[in-house]
C-alpha atoms as a PDB file:
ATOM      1  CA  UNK A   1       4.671 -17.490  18.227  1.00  0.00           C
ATOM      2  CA  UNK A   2       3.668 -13.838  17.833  1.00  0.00           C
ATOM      3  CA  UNK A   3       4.497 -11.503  15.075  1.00  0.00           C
ATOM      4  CA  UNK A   4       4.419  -8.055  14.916  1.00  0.00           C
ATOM      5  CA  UNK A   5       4.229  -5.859  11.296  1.00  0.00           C
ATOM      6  CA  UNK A   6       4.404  -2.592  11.320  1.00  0.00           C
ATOM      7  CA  UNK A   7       3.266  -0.090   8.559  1.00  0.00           C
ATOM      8  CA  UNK A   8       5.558   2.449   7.375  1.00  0.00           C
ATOM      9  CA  UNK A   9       4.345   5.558   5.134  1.00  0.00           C
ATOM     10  CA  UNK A  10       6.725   7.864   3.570  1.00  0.00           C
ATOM     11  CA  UNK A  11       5.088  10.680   1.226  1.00  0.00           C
ATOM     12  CA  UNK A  12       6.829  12.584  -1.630  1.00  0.00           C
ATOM     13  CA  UNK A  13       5.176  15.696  -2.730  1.00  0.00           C
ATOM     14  CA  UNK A  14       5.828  18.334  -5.467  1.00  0.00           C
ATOM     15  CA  UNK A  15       3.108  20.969  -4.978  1.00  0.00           C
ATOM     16  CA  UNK A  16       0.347  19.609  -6.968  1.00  0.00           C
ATOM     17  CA  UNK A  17       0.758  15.560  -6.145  1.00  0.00           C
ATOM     18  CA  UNK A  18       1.284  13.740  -3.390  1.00  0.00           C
ATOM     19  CA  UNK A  19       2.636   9.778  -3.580  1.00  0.00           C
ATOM     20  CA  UNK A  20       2.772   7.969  -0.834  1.00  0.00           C
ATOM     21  CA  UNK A  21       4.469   4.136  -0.023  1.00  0.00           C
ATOM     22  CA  UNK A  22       2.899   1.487   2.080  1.00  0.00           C
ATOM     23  CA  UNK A  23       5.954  -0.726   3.041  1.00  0.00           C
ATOM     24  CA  UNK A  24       5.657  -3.802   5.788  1.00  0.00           C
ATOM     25  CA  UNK A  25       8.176  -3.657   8.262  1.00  0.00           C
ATOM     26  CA  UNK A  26       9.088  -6.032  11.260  1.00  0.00           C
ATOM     27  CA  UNK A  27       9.571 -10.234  11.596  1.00  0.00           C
ATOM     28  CA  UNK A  28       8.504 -12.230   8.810  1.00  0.00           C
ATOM     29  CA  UNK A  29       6.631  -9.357   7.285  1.00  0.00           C
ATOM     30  CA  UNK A  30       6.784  -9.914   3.126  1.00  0.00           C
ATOM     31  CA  UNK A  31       8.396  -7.863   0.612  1.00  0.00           C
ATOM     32  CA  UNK A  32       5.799  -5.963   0.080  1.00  0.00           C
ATOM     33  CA  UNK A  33       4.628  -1.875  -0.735  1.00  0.00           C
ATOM     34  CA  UNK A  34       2.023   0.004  -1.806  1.00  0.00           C
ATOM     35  CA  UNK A  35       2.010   3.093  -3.859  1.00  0.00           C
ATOM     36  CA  UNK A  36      -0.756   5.533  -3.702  1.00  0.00           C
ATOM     37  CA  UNK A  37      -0.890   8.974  -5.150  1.00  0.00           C
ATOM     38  CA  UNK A  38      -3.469  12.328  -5.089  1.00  0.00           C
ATOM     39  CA  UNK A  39      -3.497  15.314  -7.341  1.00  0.00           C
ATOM     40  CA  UNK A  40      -4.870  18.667  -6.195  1.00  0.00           C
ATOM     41  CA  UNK A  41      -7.051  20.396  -8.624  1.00  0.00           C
ATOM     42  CA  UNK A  42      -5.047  23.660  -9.650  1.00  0.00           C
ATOM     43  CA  UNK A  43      -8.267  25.377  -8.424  1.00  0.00           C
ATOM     44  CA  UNK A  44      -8.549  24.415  -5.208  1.00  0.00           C
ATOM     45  CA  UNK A  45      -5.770  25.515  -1.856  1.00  0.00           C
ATOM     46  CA  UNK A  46      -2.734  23.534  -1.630  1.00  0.00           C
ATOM     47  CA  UNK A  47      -3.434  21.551   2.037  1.00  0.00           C
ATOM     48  CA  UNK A  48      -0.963  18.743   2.320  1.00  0.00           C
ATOM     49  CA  UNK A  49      -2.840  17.207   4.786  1.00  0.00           C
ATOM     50  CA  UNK A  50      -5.688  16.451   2.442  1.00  0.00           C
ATOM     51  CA  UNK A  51      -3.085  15.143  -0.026  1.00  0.00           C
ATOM     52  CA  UNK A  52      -1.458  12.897   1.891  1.00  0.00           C
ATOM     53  CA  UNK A  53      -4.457  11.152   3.406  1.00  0.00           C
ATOM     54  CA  UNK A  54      -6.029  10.440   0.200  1.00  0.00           C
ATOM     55  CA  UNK A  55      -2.442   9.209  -0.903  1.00  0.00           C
ATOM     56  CA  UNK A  56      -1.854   6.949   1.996  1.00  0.00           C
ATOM     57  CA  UNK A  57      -5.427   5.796   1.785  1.00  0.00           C
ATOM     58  CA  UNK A  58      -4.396   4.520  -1.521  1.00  0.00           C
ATOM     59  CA  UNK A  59      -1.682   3.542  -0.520  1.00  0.00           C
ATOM     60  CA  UNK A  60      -2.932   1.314   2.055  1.00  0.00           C
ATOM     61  CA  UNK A  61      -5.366   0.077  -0.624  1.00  0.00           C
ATOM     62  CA  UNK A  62      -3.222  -1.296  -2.847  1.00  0.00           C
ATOM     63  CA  UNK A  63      -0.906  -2.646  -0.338  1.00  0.00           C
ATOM     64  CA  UNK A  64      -3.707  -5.025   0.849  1.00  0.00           C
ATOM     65  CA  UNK A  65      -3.807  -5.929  -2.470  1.00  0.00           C
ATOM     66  CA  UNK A  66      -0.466  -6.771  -2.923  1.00  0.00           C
ATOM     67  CA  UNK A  67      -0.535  -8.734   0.576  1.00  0.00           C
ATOM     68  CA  UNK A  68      -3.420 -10.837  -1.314  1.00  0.00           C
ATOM     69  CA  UNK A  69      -1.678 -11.688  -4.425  1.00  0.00           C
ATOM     70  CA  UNK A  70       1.452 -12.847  -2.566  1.00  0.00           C
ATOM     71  CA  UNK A  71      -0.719 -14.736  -0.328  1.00  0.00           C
ATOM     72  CA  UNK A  72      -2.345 -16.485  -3.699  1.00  0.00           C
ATOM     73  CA  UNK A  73       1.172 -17.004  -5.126  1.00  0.00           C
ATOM     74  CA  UNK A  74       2.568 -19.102  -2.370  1.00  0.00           C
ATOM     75  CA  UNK A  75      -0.485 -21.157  -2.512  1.00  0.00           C
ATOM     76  CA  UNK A  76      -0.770 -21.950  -6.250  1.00  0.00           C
ATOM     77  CA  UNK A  77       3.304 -22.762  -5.084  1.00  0.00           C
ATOM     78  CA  UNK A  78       2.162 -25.156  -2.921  1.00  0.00           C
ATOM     79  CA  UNK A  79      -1.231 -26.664  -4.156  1.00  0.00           C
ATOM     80  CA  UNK A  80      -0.529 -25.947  -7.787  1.00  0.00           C
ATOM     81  CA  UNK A  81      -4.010 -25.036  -8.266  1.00  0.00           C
ATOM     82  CA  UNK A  82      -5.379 -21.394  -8.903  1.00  0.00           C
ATOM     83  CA  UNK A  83      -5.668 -19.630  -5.345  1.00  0.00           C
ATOM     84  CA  UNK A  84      -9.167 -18.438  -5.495  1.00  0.00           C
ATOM     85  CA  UNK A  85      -9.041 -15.298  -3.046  1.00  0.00           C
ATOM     86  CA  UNK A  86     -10.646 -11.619  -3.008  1.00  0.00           C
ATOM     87  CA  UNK A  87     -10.174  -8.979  -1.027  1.00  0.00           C
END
């Protein structure tokens, strides 16, 4: 059996911030996102590149979170014992 997930990132920005979501796609992936978000200093150029790395970085970050606590849940569902994981 093979699966394949697939990360999709979609960015909103509004001139000074940048969010960007971290959602799973494909066969069996979970329900699951990540939200990330940057903030240019008023100071500095407006580059949307730089934003929206450091937002998808983020993003990624917390989505491997995510992918770790749904992970734990499902087994505390099935041992019924705290999961002990990290990241």
């Amino acid at each position: 059996m093979e699966n394949r997930w697939m990360i999709e990132l979609r960015f909103d920005e509004d001139g000074t911030r940048t969010m960007a979501t971290a959602t799973l796609t494909g066969s069996g992936a979970p329900d699951v996102r990540g939200h990330g978000y940057a903030r240019r200093n008023p100071a500095d150029t407006p580059d949307a590149c730089v934003g929206e790395e450091i937002a998808a970085a983020r993003a990624l970050s917390n989505l491997s979170h995510e992918l770790v606590d749904a992970a734990a849940r499902r087994i505390e569902e099935r041992t019924h014992s705290p999961a002990r994981l990290s990241v």
